[in-house]
C-alpha atoms as a PDB file:
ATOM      1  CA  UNK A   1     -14.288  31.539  -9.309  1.00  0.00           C
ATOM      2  CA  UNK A   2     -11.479  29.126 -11.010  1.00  0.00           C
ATOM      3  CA  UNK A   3     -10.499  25.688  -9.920  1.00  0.00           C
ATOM      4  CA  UNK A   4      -7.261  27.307  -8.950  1.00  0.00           C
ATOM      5  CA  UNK A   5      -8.263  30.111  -6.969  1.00  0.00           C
ATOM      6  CA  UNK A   6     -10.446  27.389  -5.046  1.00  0.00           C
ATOM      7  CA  UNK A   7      -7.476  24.878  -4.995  1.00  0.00           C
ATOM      8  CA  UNK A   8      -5.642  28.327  -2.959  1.00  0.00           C
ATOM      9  CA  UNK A   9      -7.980  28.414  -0.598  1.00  0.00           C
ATOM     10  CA  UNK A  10      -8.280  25.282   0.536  1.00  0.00           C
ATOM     11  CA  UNK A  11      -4.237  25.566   0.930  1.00  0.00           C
ATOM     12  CA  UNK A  12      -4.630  28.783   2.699  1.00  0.00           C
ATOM     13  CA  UNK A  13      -4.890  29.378   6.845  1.00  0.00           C
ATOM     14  CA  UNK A  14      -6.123  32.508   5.859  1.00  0.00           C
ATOM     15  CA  UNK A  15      -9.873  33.113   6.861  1.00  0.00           C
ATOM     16  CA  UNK A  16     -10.780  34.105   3.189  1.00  0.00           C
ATOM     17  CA  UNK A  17     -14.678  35.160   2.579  1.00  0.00           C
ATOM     18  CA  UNK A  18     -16.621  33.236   0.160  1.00  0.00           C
ATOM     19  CA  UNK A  19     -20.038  33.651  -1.090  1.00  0.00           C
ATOM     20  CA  UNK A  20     -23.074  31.686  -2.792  1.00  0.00           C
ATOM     21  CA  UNK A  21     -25.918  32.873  -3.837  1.00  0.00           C
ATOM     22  CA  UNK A  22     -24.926  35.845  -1.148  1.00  0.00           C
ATOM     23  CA  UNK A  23     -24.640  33.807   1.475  1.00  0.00           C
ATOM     24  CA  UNK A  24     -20.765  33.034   3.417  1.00  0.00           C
ATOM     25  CA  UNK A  25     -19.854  29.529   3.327  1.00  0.00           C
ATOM     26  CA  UNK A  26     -16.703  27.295   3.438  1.00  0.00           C
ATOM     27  CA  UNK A  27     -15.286  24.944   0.785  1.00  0.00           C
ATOM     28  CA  UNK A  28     -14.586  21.638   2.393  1.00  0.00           C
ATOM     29  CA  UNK A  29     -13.519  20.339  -0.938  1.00  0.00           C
ATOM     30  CA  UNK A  30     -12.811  20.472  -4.653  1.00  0.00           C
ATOM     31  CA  UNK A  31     -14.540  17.493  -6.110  1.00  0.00           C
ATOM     32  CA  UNK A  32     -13.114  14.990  -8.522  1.00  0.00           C
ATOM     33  CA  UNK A  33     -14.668  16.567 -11.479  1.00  0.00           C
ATOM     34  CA  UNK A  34     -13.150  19.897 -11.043  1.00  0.00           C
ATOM     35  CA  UNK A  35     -16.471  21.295 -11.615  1.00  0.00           C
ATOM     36  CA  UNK A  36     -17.555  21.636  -8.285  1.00  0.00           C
ATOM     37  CA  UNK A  37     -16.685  22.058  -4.693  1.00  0.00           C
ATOM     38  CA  UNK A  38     -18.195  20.784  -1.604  1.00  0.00           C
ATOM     39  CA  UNK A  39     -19.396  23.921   0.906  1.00  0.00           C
ATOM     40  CA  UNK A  40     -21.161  24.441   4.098  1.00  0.00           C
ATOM     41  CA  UNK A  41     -22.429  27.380   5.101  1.00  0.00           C
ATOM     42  CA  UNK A  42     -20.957  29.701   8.234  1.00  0.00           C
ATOM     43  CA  UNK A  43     -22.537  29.514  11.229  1.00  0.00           C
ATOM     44  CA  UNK A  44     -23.708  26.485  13.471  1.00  0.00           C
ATOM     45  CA  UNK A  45     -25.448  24.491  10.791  1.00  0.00           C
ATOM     46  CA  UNK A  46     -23.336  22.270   8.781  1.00  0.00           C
ATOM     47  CA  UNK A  47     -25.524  20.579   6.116  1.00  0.00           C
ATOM     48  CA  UNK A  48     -23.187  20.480   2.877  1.00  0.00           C
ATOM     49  CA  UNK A  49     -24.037  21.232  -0.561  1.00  0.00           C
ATOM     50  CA  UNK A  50     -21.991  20.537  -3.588  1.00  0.00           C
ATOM     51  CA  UNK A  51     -22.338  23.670  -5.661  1.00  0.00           C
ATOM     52  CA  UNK A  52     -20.443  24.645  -9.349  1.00  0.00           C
ATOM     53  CA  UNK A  53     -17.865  26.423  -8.496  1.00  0.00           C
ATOM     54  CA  UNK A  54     -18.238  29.003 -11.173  1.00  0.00           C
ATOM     55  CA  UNK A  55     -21.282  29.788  -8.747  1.00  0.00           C
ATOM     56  CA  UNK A  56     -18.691  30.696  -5.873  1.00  0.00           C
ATOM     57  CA  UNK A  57     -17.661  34.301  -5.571  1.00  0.00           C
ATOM     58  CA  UNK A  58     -14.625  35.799  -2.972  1.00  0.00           C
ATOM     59  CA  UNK A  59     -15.531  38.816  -1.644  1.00  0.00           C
END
């Protein structure tokens, strides 16, 4: 994924499927570096990871 496709959904009320490593999570954020993005993953845990967001993939 590109920093502008991420930047989209973050701007987007649109419930728009993301995966990492196959598994669905949110972006809460695109960090400063524009490298990588803040996630959690669906569901009721909500430890965060910062992951690259090449990495991310919208299924």
């Amino acid at each position: 994924m590109d920093v502008n496709r991420v930047k989209q959904i973050l701007s987007s009320s649109a419930d728009i499927d993301v995966k990492y490593n196959g598994t669905s999570v949110w972006i809460d954020a695109l960090n400063e570096d524009g490298r990588t993005a803040t996630v959690h993953l669906r569901g009721p845990l909500e430890e965060r990871s910062t992951v690259e967001i090449s990495e991310l993939e919208e299924v």
